[in-house]
PDB file of N, CA and C in Angstrom:
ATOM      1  N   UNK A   1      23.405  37.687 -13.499  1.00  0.00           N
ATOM      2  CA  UNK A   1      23.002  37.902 -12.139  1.00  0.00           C
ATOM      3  C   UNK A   1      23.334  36.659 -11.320  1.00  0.00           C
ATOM      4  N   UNK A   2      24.069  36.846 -10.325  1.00  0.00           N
ATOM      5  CA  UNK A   2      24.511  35.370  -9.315  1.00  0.00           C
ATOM      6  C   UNK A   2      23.334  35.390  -8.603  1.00  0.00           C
ATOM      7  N   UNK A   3      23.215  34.049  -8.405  1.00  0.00           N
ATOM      8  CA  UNK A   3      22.779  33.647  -7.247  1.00  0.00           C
ATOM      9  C   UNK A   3      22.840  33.482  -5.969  1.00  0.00           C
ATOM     10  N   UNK A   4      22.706  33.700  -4.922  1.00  0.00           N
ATOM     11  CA  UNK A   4      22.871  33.204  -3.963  1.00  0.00           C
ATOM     12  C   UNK A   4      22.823  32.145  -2.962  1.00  0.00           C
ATOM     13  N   UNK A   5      23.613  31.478  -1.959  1.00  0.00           N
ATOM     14  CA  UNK A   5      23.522  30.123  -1.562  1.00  0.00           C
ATOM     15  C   UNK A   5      21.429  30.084  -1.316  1.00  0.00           C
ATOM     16  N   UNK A   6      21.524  31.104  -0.629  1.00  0.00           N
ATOM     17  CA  UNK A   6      19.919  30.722   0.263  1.00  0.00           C
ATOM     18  C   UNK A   6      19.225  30.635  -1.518  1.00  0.00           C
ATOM     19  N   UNK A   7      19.621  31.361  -2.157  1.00  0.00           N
ATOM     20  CA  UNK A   7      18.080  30.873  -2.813  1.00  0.00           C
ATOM     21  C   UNK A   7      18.024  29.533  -3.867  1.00  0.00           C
ATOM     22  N   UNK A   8      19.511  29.309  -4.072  1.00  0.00           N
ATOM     23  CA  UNK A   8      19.589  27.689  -4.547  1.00  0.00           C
ATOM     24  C   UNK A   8      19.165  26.320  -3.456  1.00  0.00           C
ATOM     25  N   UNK A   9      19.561  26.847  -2.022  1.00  0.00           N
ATOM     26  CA  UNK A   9      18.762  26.069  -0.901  1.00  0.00           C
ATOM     27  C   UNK A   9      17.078  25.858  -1.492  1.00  0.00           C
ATOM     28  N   UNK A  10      16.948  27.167  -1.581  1.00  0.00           N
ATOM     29  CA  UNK A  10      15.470  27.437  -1.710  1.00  0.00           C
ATOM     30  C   UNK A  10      14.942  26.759  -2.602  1.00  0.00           C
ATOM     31  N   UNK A  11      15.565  27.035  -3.952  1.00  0.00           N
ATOM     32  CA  UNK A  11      15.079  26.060  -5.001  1.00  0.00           C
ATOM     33  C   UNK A  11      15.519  24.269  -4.670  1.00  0.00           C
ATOM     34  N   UNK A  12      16.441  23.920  -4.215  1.00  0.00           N
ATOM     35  CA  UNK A  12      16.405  23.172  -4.215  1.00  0.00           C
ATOM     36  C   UNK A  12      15.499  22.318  -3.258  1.00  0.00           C
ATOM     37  N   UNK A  13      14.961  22.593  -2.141  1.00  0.00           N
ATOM     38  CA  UNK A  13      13.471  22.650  -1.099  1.00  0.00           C
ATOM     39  C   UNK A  13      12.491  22.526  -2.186  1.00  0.00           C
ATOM     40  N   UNK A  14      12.502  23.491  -3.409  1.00  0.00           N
ATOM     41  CA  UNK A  14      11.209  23.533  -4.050  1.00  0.00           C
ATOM     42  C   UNK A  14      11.205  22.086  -4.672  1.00  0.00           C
ATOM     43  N   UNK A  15      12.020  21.943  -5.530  1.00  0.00           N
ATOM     44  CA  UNK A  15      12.109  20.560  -6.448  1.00  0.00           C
ATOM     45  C   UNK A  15      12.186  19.482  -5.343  1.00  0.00           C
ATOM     46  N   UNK A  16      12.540  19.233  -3.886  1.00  0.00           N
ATOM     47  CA  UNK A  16      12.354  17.678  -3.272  1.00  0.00           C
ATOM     48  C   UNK A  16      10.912  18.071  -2.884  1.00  0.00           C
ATOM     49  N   UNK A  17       9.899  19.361  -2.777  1.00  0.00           N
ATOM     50  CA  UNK A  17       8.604  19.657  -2.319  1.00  0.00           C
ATOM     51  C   UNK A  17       7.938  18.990  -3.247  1.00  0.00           C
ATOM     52  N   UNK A  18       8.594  19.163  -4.471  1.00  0.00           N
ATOM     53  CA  UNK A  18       7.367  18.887  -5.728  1.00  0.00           C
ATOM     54  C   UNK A  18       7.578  17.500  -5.843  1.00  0.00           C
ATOM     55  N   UNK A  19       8.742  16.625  -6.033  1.00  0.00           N
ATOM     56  CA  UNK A  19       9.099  15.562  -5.894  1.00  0.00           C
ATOM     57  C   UNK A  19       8.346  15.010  -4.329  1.00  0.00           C
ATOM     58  N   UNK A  20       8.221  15.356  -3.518  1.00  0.00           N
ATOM     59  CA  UNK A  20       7.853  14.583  -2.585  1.00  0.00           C
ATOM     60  C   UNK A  20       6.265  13.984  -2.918  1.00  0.00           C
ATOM     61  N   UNK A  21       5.444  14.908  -3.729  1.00  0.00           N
ATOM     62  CA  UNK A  21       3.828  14.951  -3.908  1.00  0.00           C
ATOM     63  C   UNK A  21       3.528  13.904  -5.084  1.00  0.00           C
ATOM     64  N   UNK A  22       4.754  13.136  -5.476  1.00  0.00           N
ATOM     65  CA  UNK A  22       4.677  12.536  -6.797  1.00  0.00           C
ATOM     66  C   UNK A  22       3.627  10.934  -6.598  1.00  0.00           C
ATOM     67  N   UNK A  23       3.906  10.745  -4.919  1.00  0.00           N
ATOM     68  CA  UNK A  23       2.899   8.946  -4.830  1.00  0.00           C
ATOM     69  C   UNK A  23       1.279   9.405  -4.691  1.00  0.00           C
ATOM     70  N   UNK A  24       1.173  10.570  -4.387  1.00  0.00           N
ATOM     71  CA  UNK A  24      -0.212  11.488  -4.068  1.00  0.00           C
ATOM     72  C   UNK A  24      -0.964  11.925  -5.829  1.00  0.00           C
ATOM     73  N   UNK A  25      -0.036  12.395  -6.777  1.00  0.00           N
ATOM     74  CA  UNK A  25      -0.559  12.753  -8.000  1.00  0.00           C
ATOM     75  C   UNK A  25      -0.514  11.020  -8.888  1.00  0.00           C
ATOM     76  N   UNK A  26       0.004   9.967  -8.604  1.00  0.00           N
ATOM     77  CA  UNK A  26      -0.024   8.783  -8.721  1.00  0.00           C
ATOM     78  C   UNK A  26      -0.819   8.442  -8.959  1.00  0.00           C
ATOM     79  N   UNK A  27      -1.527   8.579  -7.196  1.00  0.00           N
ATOM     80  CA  UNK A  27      -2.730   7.341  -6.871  1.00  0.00           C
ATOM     81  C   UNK A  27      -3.874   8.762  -7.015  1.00  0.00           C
ATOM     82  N   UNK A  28      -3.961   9.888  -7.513  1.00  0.00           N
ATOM     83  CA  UNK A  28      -5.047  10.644  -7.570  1.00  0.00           C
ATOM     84  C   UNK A  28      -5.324  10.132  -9.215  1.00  0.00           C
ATOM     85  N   UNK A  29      -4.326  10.129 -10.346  1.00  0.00           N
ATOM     86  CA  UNK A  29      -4.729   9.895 -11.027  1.00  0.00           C
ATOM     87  C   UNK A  29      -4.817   8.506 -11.368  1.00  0.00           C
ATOM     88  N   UNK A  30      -4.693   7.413 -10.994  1.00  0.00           N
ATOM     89  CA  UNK A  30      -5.099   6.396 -11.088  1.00  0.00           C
ATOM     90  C   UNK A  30      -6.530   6.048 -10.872  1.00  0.00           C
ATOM     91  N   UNK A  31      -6.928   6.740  -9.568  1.00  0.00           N
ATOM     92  CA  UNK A  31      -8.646   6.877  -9.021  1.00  0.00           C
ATOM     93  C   UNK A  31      -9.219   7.607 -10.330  1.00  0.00           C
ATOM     94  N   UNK A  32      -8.790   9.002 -10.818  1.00  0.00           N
ATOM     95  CA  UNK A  32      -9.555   9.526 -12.152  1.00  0.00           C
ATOM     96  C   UNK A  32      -9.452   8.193 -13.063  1.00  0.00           C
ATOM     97  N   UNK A  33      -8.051   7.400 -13.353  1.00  0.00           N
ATOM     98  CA  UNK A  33      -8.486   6.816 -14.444  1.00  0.00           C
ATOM     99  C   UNK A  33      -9.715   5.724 -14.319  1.00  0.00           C
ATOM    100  N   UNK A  34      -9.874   5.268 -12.950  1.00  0.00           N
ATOM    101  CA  UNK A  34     -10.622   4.193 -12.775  1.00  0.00           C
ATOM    102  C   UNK A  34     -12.198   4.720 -12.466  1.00  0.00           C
ATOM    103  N   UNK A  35     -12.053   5.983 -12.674  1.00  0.00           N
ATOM    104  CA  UNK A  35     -13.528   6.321 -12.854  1.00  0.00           C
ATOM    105  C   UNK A  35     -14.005   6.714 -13.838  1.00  0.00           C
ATOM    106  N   UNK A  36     -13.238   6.849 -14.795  1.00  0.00           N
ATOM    107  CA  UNK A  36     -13.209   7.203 -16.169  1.00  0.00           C
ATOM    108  C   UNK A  36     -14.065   6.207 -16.803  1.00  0.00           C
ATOM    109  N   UNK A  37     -12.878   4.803 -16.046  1.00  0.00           N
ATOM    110  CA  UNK A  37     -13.405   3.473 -16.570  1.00  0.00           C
ATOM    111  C   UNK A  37     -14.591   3.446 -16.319  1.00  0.00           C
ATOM    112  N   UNK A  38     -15.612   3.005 -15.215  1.00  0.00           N
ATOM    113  CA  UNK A  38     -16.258   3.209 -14.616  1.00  0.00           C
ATOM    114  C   UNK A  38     -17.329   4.035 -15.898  1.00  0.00           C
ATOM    115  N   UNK A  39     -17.390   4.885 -15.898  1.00  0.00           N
ATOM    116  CA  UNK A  39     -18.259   5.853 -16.760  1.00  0.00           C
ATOM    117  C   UNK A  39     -18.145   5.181 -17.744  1.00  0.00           C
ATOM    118  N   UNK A  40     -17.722   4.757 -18.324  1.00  0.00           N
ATOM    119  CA  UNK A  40     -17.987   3.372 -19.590  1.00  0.00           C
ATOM    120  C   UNK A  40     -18.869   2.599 -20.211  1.00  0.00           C
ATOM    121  N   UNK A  41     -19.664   2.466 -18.874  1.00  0.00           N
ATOM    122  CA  UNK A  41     -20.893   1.427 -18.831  1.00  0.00           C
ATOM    123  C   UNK A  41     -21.483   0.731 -17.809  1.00  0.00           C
ATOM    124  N   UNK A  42     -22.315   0.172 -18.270  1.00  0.00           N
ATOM    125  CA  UNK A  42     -22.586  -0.654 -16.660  1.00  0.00           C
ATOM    126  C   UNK A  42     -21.259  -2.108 -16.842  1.00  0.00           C
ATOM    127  N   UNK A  43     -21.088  -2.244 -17.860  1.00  0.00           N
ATOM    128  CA  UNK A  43     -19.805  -3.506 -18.080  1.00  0.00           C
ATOM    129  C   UNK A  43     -18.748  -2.886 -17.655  1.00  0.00           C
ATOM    130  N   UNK A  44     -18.518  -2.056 -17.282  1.00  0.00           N
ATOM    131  CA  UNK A  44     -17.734  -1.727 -16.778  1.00  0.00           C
ATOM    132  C   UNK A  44     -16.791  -1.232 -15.541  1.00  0.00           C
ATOM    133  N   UNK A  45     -17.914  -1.122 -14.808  1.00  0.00           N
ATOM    134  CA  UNK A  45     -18.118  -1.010 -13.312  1.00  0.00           C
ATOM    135  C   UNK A  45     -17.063  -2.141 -12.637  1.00  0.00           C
ATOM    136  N   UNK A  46     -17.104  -3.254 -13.002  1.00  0.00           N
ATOM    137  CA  UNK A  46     -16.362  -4.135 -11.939  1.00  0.00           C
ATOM    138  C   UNK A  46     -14.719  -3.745 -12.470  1.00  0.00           C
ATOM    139  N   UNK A  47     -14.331  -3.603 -13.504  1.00  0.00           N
ATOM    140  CA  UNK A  47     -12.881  -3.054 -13.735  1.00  0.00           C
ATOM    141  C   UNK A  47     -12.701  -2.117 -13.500  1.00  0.00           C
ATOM    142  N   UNK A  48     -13.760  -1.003 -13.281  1.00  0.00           N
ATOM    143  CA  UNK A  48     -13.383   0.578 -12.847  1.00  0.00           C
ATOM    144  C   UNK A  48     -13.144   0.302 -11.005  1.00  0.00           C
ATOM    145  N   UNK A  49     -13.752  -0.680 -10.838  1.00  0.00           N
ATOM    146  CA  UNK A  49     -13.726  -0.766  -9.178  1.00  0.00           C
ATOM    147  C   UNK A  49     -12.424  -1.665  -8.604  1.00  0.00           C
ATOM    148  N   UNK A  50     -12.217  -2.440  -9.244  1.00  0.00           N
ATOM    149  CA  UNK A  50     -10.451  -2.689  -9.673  1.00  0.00           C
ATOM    150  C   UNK A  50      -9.618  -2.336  -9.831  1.00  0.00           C
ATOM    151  N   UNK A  51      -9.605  -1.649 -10.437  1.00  0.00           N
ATOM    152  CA  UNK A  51      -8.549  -0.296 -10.619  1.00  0.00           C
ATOM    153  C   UNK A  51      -8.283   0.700  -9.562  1.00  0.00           C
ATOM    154  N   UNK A  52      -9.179   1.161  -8.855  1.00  0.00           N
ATOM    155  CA  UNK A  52      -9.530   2.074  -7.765  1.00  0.00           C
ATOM    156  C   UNK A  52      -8.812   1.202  -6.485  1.00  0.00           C
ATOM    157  N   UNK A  53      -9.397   0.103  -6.287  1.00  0.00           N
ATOM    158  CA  UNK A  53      -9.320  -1.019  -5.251  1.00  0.00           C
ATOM    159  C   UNK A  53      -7.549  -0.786  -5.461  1.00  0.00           C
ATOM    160  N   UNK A  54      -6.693  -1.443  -6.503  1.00  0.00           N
ATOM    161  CA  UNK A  54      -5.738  -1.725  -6.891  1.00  0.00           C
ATOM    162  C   UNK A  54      -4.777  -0.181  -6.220  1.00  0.00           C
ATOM    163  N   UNK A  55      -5.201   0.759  -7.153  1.00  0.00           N
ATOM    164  CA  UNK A  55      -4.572   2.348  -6.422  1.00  0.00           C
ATOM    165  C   UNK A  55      -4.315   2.198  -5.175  1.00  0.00           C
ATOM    166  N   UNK A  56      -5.569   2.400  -4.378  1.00  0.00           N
ATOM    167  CA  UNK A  56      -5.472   2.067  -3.133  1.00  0.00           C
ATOM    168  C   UNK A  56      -4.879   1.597  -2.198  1.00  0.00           C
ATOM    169  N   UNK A  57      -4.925   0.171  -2.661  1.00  0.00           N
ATOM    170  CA  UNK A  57      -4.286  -0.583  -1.859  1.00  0.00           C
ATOM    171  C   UNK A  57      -2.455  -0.550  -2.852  1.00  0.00           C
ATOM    172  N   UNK A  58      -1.970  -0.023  -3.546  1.00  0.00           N
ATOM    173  CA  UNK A  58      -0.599   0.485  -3.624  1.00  0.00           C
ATOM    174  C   UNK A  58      -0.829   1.870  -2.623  1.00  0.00           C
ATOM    175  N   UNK A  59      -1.215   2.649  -2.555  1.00  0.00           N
ATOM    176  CA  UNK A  59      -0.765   3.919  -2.039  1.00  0.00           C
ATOM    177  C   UNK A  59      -0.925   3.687  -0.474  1.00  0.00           C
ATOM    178  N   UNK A  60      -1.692   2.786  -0.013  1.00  0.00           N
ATOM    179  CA  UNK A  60      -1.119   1.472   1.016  1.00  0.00           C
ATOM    180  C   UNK A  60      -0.089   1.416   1.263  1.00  0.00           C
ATOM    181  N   UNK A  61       0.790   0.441   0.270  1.00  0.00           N
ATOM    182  CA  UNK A  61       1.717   0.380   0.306  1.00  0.00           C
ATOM    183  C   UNK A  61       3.077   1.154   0.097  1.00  0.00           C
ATOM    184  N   UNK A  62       2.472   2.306  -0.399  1.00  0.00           N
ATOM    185  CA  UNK A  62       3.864   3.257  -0.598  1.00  0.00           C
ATOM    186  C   UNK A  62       4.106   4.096   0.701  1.00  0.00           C
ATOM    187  N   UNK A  63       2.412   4.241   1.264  1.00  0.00           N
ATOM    188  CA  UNK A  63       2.185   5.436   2.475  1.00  0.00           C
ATOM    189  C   UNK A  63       3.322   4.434   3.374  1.00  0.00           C
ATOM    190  N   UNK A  64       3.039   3.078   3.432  1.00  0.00           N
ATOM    191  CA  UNK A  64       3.666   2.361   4.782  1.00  0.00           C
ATOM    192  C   UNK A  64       5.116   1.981   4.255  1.00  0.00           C
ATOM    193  N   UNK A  65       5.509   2.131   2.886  1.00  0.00           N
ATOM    194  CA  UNK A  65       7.229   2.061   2.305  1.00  0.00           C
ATOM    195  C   UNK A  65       7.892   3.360   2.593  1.00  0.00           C
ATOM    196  N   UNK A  66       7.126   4.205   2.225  1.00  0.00           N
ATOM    197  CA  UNK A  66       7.998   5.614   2.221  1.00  0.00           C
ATOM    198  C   UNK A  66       8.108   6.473   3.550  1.00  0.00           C
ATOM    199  N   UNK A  67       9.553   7.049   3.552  1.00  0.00           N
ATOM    200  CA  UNK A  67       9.380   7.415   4.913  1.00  0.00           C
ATOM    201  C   UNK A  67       8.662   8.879   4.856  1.00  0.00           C
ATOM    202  N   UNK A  68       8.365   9.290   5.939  1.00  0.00           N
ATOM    203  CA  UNK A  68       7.201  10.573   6.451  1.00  0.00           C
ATOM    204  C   UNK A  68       7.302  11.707   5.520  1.00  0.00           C
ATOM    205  N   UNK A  69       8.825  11.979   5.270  1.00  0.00           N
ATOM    206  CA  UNK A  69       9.261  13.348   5.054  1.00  0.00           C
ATOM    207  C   UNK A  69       8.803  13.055   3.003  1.00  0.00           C
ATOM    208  N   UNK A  70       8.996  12.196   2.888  1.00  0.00           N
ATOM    209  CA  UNK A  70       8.348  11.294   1.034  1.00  0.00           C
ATOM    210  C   UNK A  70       7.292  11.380   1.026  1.00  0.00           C
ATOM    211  N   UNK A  71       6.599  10.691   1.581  1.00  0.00           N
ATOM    212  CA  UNK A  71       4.935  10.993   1.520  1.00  0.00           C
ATOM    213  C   UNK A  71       3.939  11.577   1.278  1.00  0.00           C
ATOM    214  N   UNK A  72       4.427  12.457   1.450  1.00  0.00           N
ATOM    215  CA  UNK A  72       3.753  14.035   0.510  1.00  0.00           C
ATOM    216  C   UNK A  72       2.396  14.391   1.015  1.00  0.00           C
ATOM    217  N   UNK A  73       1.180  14.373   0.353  1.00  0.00           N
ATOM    218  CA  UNK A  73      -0.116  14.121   1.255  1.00  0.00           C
ATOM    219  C   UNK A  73      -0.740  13.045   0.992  1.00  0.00           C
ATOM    220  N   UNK A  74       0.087  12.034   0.760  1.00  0.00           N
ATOM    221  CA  UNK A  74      -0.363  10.958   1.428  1.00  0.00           C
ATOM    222  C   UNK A  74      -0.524  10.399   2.800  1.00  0.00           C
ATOM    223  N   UNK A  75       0.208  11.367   3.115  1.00  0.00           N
ATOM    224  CA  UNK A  75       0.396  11.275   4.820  1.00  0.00           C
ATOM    225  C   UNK A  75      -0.304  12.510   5.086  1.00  0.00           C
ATOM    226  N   UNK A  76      -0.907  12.380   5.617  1.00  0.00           N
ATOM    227  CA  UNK A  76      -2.390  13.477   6.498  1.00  0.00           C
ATOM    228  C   UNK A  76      -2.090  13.160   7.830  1.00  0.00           C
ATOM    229  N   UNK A  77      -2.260  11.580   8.291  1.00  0.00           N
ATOM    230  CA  UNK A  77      -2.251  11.733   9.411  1.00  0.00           C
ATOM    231  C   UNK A  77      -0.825  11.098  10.039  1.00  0.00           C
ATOM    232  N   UNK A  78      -1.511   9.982  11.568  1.00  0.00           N
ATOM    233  CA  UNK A  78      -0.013   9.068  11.480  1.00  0.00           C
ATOM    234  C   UNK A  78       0.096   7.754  10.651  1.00  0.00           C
ATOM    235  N   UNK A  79       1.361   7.311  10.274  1.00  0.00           N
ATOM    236  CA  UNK A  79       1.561   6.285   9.450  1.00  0.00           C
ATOM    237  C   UNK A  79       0.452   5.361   9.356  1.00  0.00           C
ATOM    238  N   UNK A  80       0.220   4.467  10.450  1.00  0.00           N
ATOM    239  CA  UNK A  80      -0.907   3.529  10.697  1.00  0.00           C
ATOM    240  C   UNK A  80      -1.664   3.606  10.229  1.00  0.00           C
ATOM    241  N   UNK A  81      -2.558   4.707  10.649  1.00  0.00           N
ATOM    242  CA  UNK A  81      -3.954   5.618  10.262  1.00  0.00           C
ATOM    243  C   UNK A  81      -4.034   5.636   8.637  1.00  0.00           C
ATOM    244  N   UNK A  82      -3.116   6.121   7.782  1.00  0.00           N
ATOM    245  CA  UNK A  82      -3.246   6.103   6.818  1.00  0.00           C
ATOM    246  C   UNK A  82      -3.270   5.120   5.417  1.00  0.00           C
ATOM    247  N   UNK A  83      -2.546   3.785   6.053  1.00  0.00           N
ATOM    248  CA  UNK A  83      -1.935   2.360   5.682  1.00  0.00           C
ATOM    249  C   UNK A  83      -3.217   1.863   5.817  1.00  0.00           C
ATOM    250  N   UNK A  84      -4.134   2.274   7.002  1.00  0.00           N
ATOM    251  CA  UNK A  84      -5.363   1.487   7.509  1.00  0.00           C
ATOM    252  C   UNK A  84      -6.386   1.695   6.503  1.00  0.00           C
ATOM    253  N   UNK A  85      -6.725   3.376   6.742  1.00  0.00           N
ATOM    254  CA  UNK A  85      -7.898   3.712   6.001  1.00  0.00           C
ATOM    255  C   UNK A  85      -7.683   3.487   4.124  1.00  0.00           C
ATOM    256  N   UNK A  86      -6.473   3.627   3.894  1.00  0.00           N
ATOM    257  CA  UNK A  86      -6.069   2.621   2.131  1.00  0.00           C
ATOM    258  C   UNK A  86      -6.891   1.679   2.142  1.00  0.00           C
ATOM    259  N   UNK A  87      -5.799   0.914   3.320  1.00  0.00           N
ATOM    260  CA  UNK A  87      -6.250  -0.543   2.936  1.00  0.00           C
ATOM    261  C   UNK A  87      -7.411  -0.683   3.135  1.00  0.00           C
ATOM    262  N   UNK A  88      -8.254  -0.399   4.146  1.00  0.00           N
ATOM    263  CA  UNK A  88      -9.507  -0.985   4.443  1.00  0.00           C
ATOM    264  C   UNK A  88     -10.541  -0.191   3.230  1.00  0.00           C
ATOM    265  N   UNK A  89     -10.436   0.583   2.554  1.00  0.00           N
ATOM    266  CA  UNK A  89     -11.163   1.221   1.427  1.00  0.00           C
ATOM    267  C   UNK A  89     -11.094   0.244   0.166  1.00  0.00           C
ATOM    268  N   UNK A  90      -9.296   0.407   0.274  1.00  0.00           N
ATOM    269  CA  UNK A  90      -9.020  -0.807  -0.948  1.00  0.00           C
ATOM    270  C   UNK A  90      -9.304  -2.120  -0.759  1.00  0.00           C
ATOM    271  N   UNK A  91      -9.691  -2.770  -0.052  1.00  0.00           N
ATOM    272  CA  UNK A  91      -9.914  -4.270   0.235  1.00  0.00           C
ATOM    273  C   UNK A  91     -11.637  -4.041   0.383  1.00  0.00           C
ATOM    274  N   UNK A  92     -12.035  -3.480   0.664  1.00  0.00           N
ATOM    275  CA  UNK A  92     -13.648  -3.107   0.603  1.00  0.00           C
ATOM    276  C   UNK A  92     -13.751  -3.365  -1.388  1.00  0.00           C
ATOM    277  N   UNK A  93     -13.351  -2.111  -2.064  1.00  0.00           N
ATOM    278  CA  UNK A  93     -13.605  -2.435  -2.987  1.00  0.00           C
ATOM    279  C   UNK A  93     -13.196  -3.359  -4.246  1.00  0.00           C
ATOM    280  N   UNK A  94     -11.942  -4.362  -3.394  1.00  0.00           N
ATOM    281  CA  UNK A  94     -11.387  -5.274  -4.420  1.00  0.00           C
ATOM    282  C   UNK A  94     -12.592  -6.145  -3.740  1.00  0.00           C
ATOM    283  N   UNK A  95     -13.038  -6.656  -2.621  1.00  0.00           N
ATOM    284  CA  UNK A  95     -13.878  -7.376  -2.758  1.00  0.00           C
ATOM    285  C   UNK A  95     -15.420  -6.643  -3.091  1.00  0.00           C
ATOM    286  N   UNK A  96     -16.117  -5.638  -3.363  1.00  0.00           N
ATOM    287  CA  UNK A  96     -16.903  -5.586  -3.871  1.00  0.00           C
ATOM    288  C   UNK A  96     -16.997  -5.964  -5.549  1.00  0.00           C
ATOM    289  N   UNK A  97     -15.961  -5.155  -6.203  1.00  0.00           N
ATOM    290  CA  UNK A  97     -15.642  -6.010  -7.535  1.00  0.00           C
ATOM    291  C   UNK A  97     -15.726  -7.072  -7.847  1.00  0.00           C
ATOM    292  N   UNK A  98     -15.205  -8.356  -6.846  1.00  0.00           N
ATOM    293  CA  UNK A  98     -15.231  -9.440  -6.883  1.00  0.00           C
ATOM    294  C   UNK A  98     -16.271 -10.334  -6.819  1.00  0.00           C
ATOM    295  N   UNK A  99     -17.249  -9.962  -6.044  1.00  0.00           N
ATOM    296  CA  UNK A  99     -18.555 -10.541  -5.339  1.00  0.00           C
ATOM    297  C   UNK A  99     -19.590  -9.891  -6.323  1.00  0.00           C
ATOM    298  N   UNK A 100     -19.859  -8.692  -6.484  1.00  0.00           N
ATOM    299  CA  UNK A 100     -21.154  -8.466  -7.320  1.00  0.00           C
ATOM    300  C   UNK A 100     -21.060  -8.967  -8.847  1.00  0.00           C
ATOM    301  N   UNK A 101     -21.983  -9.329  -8.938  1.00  0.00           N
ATOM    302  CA  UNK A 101     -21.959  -9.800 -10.718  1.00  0.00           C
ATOM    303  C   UNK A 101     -21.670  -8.564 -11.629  1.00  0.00           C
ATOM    304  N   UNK A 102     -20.825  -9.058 -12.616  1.00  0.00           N
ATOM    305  CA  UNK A 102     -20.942  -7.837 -13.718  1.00  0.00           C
ATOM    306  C   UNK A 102     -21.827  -8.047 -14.557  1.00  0.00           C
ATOM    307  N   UNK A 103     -22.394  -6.903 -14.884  1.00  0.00           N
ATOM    308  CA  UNK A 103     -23.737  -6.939 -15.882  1.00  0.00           C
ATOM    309  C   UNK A 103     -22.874  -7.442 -17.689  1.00  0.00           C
ATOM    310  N   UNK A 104     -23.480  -8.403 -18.313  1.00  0.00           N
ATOM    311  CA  UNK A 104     -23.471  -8.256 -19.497  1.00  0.00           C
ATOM    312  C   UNK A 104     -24.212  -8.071 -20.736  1.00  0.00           C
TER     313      UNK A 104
END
């Protein structure tokens, strides 16, 4: 059975769609792993909040590297907006990590 041009277009739309969502399934599972951590213990809390912090503030940096049409849903809103609310989440919790004592 041939194919036709439109539906190799089509597929090929599908695979840069799925490829585009790849910095979004990244930094989603990086946050699971760092809550994983997190659930560990109370010793564990300041590296689970590190990890998270760390995600963050990369998907920061990828939201404000990659252009719009890449971004996948990492981009919700406009560029700025989204670079902002990273960072300012991720810098919240690299310095909460930093400042509270870890229990031993």
């Amino acid at each position: 059975m041939k194919h036709s041009s439109q539906d190799q277009r089509r597929d090929q739309r599908g695979d840069r769609s799925r490829l585009q969502q790849v910095p979004y399934w990244l930094a989603l599972c990086g946050i699971a792993l760092g809550l994983l951590w997190i659930r560990g213990g109370e010793r564990d809390v300041r590296g689970g909040t590190l990890v998270i912090a760390g995600v963050l503030l990369a998907a920061a940096a990828a939201r404000l590297g990659l252009p719009d049409k890449r971004a996948g849903m990492l981009g919700s809103r406009r560029r700025i907006l989204d670079v902002a609310a990273f960072a300012v989440l991720g810098v919240g919790l690299l310095v909460a990590g930093l400042v509270f004592p870890a229990r031993t």
